[in-house]
N, C-alpha and C. Protein backbone atom coordinates (compact mmCIF):
# COMPACT_ATOMS: atom_id res chain seq x y z
N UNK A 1 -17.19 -87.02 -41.91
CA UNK A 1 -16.94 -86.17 -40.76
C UNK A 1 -17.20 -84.72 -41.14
N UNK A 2 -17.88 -83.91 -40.24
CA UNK A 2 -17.99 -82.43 -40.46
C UNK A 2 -17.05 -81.90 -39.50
N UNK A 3 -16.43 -80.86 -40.38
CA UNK A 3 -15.55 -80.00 -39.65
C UNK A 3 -15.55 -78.65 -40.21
N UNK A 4 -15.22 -77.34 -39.22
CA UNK A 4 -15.49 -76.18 -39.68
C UNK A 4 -13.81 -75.23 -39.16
N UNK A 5 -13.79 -74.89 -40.29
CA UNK A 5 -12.60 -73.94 -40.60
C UNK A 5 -12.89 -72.39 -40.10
N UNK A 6 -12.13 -71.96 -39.33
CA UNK A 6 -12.49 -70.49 -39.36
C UNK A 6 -11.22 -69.41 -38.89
N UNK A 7 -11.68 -68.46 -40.24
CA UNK A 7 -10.38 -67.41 -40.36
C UNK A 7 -10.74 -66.12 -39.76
N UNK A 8 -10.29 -65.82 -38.75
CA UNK A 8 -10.62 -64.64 -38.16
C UNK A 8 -9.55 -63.21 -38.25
N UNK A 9 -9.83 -61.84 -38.82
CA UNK A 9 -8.79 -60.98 -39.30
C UNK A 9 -8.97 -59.83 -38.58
N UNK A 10 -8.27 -59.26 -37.88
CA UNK A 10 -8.54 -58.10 -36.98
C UNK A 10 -7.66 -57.30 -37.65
N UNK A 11 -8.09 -56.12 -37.86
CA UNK A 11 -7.69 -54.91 -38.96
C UNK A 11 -6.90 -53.90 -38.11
N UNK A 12 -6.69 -53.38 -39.08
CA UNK A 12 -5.16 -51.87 -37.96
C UNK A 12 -6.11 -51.31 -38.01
N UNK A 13 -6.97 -51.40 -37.15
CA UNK A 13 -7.73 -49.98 -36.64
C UNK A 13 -8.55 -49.01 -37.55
N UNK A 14 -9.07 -49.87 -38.51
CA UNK A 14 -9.74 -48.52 -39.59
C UNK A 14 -10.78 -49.49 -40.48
N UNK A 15 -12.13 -48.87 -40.58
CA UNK A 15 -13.04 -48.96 -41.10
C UNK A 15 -12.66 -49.50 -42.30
N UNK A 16 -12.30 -48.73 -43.47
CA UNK A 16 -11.58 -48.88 -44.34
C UNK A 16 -10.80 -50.26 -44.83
N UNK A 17 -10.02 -50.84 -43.75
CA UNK A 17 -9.20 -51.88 -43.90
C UNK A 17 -10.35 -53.25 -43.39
N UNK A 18 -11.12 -53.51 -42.64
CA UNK A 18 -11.81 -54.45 -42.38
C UNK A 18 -13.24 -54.41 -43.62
N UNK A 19 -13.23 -53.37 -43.87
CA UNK A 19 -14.59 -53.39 -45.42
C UNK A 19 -13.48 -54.41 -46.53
N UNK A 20 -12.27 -53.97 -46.87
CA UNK A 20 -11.09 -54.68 -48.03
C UNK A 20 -11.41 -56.14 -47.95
N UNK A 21 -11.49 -56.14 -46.36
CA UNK A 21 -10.83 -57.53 -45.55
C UNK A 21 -12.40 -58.59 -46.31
N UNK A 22 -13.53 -57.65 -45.66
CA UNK A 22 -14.84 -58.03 -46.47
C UNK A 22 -15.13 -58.38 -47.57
N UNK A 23 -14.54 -57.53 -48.85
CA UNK A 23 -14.93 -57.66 -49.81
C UNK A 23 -13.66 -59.19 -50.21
N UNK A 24 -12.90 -59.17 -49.61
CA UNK A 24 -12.12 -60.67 -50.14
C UNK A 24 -12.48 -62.13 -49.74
N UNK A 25 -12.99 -61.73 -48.38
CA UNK A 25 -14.39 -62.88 -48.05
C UNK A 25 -14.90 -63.15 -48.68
N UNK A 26 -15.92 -62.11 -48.84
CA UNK A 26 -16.93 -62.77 -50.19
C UNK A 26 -16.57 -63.01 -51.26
N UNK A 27 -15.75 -62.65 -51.62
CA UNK A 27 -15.03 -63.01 -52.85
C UNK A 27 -14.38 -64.57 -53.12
N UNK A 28 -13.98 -65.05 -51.75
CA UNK A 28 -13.34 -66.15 -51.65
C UNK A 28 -14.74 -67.02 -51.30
N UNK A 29 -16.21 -66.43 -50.83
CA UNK A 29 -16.97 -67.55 -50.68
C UNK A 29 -18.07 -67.89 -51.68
N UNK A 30 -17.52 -66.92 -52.76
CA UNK A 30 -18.52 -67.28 -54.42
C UNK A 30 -17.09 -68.10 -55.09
N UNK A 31 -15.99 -67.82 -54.52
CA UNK A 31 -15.31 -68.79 -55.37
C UNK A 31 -15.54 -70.04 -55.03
N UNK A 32 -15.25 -70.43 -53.83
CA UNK A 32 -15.53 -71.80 -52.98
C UNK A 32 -16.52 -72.21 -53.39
N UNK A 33 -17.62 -72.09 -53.66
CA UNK A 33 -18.98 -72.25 -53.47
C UNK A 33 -19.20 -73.68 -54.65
N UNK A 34 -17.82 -73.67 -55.39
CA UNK A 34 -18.03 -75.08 -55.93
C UNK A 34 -17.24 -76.08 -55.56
N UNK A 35 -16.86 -75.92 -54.63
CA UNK A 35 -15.70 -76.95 -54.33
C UNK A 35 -16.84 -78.23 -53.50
N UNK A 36 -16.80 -79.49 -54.19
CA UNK A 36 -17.92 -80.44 -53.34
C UNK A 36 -17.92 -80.81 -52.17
N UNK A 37 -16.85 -80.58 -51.11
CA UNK A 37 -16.90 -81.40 -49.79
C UNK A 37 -17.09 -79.93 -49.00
N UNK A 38 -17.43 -78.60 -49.56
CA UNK A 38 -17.28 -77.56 -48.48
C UNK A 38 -19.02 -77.38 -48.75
N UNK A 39 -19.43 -77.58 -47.40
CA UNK A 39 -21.02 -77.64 -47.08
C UNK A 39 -21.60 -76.37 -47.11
N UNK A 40 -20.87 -75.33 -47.01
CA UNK A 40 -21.30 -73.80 -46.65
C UNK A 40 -20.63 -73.05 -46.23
N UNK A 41 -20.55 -71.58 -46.34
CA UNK A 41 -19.36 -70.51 -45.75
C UNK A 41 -20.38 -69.14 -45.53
N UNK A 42 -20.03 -68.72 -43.83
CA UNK A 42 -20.80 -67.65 -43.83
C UNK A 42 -19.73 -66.64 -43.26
N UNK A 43 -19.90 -65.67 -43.51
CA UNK A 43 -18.83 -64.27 -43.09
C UNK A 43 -19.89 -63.80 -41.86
N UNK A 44 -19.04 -63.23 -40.56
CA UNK A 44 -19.17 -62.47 -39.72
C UNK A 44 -18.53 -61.32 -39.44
N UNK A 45 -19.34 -60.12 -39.01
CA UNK A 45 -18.38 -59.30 -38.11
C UNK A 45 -18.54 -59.13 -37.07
N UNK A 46 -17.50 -58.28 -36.52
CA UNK A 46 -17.51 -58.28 -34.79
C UNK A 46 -18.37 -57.81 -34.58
N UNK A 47 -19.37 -58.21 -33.04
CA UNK A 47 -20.27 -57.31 -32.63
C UNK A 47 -19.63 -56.29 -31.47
N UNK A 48 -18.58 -56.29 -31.24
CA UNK A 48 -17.63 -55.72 -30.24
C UNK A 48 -17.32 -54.72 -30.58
N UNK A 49 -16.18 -55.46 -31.50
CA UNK A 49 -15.18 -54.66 -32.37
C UNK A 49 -15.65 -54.52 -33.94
N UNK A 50 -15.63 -53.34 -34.68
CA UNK A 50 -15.64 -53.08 -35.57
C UNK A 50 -14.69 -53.19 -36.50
N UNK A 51 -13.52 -53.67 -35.66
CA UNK A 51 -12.41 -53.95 -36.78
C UNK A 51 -12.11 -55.40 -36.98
N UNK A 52 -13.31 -56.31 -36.68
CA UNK A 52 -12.82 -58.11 -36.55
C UNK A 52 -13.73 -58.63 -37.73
N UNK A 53 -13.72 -59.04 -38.39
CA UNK A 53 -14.29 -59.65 -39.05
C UNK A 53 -13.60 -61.18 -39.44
N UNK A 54 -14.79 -62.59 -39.93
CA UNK A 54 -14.69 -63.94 -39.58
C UNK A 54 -15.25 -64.65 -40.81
N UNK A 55 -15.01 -65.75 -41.34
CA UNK A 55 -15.39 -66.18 -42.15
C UNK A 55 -15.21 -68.29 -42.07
N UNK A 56 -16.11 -68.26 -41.91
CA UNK A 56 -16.57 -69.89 -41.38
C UNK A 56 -16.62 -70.73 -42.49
N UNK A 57 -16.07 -71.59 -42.61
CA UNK A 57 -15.84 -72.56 -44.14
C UNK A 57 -16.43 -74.08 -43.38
N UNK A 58 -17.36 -74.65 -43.83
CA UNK A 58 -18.43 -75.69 -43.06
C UNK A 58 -17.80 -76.76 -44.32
N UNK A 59 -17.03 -78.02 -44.16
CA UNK A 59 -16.10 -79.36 -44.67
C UNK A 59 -17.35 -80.14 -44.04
N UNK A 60 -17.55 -81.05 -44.88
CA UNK A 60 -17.96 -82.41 -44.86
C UNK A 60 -17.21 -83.35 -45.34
N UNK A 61 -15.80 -83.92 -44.81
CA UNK A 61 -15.37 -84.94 -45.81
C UNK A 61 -14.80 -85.94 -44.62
N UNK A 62 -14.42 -86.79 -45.02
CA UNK A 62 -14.04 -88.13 -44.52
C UNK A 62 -12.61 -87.79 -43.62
N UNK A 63 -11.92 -87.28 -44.28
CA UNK A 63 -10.37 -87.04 -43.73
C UNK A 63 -10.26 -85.26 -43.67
N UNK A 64 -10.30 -84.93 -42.55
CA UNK A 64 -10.02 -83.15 -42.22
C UNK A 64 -9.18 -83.20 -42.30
N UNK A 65 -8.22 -81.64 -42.93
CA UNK A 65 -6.76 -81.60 -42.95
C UNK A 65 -6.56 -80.93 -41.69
N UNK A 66 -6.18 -81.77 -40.88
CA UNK A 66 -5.46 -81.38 -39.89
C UNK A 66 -4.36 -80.35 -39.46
N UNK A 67 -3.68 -80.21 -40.67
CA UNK A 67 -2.08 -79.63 -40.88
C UNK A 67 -2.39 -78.48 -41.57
N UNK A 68 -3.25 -77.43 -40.46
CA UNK A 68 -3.24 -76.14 -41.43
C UNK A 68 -4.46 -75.55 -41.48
N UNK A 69 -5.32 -76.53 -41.75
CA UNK A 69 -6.81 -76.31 -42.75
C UNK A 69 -6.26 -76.75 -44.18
N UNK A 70 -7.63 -76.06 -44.66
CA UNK A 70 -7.66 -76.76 -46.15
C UNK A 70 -6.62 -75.88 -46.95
N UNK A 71 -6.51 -76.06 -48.43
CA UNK A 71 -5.87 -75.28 -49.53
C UNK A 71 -6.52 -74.09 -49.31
N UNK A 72 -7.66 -73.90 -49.78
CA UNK A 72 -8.28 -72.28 -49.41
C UNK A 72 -7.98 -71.80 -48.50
N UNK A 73 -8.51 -72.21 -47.25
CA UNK A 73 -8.46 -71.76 -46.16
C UNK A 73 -6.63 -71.31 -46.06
N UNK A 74 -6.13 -72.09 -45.81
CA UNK A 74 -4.77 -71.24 -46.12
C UNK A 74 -3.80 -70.26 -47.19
N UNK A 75 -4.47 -70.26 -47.86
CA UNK A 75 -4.65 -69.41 -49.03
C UNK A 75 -5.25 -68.05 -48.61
N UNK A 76 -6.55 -68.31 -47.96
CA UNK A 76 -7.13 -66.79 -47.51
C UNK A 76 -6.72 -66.48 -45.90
N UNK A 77 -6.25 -67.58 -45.48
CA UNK A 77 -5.54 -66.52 -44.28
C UNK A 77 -3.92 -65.64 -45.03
N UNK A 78 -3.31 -66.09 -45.74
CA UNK A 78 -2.16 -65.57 -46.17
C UNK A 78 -2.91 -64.33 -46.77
N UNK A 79 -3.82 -64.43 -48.14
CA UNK A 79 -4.68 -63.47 -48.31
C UNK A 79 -5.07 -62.11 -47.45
N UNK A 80 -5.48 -62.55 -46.08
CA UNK A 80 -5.69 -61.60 -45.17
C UNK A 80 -4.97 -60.87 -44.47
N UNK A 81 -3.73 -61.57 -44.32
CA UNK A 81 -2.58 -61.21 -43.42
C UNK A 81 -2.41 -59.74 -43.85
N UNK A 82 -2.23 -59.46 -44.94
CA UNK A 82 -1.94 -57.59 -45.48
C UNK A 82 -3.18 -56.58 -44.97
N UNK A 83 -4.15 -57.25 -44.26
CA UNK A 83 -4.86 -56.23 -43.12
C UNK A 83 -4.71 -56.06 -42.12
N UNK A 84 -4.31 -57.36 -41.02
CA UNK A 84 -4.15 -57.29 -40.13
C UNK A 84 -3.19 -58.52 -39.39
N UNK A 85 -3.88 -59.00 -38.37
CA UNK A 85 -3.80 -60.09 -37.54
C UNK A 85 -4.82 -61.16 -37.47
N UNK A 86 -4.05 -62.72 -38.35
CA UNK A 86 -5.17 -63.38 -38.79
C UNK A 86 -5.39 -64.83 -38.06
N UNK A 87 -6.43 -64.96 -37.10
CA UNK A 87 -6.25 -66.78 -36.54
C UNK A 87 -6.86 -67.56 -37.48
N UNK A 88 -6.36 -68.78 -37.48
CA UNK A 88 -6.98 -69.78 -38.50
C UNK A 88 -7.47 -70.75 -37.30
N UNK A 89 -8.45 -71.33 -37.71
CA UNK A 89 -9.00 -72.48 -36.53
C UNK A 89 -9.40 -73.76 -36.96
N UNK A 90 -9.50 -74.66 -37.14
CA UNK A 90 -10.07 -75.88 -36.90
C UNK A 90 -10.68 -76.97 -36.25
N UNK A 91 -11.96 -76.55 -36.14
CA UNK A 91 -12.59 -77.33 -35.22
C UNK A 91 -13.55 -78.96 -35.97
N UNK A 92 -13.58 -79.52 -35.17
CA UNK A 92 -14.76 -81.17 -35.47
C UNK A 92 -15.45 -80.85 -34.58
N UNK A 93 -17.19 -81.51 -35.56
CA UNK A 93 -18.73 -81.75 -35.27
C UNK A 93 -18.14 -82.67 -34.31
N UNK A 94 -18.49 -82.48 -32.81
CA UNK A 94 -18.85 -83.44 -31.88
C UNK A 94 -20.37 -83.46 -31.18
N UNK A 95 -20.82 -84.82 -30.54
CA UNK A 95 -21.83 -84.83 -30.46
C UNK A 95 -21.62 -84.47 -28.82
N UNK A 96 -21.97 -83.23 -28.33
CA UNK A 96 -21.32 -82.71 -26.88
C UNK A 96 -21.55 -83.83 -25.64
N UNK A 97 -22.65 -84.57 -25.65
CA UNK A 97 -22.42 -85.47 -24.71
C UNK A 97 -21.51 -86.62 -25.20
N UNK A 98 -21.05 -86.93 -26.01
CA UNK A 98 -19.95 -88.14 -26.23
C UNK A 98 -18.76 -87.55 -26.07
N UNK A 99 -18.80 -86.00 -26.39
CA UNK A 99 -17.14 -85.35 -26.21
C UNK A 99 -17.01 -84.86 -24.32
N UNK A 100 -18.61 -85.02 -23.64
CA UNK A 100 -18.13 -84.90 -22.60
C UNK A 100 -17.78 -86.10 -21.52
N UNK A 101 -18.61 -87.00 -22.03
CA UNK A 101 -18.51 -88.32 -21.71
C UNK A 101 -16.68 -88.80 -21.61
N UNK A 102 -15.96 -88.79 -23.40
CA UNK A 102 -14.98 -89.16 -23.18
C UNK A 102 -14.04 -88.12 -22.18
N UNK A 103 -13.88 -86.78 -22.54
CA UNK A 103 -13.40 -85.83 -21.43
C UNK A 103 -13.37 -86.83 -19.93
N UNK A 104 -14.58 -86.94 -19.43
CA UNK A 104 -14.89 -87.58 -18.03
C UNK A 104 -13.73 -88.55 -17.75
N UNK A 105 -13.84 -89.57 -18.71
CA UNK A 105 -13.29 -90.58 -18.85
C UNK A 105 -11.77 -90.75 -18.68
N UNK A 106 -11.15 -89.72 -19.74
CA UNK A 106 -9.97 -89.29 -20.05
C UNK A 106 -9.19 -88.97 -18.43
N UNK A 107 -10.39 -87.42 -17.97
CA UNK A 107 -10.10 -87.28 -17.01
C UNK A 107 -9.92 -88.37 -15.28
N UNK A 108 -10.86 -89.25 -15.51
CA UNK A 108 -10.63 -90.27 -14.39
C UNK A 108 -9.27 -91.09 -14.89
N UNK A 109 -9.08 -91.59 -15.74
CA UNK A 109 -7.78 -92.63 -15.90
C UNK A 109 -6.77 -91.95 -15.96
N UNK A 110 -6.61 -90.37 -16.16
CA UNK A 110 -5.21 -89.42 -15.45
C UNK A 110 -5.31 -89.33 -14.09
N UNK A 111 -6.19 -89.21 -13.49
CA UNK A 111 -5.99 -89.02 -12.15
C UNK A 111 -5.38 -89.96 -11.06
N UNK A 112 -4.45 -89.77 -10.34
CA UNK A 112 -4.13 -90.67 -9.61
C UNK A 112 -5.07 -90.90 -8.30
N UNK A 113 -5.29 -92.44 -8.05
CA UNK A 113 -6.38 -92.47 -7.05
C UNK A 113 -5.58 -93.33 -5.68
N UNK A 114 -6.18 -92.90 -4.31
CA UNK A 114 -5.98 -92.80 -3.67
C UNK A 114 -6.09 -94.23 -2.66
N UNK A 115 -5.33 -95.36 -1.89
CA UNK A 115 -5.61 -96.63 -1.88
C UNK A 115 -6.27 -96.22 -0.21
N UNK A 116 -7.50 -97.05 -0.44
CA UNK A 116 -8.59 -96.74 0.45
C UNK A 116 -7.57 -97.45 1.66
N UNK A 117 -8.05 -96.58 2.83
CA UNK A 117 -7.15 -96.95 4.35
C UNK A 117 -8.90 -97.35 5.23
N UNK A 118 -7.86 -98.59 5.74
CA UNK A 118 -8.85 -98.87 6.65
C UNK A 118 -8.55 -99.08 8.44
């Protein structure tokens, strides 16, 4: 299963504090870079905001940790927290028409249906 981790850190307002926030990214994605089930990690920044910066951790393994993210990944959101305000995310590779398919699905067998009057 592929699944992608992502730590997003919005800084107090200063240039300064989101470059820190940067340099521990990369820092955390030459460390990672040997761990075998993590497929790839790319850092973003905001195109908005200048004070957001993101860092995407790409899992290939059989069982996603559900409860958190991974060891790293929770490791570098705690990491980040002393800049700012940090979301952690966890998302799964779906194949969008099977995730909309079941959605559909999901959605018809909640719905209550209506007994045809004749």
């Amino acid at each position: 299963m592929m699944w992608l981790e992502v730590i997003r850190v919005r800084t107090f307002q200063s240039v300064h504090s989101v470059n820190i926030a940067l340099s521990h990214m990369n820092a955390a994605k030459e460390k990672l870079s040997n761990i075998p089930d993590l497929d790839g990690a790319a850092i973003y920044c905001g195109l908005t905001s200048p004070f957001e910066a993101a860092i995407h951790l790409f899992w290939k393994s059989v069982d996603p940790v559900l409860s958190g993210g991974s060891a790293p990944g929770q490791q570098l959101t705690r990491d980040l927290a002393k800049f700012g305000m940090v979301d952690h995310f966890i998302w799964s590779l779906r194949n969008a028409w099977d995730a909309a398919a079941e959605g559909r699905a999901k959605f018809d067998a909640d719905e209550p249906r209506e007994e045809a009057r004749i």
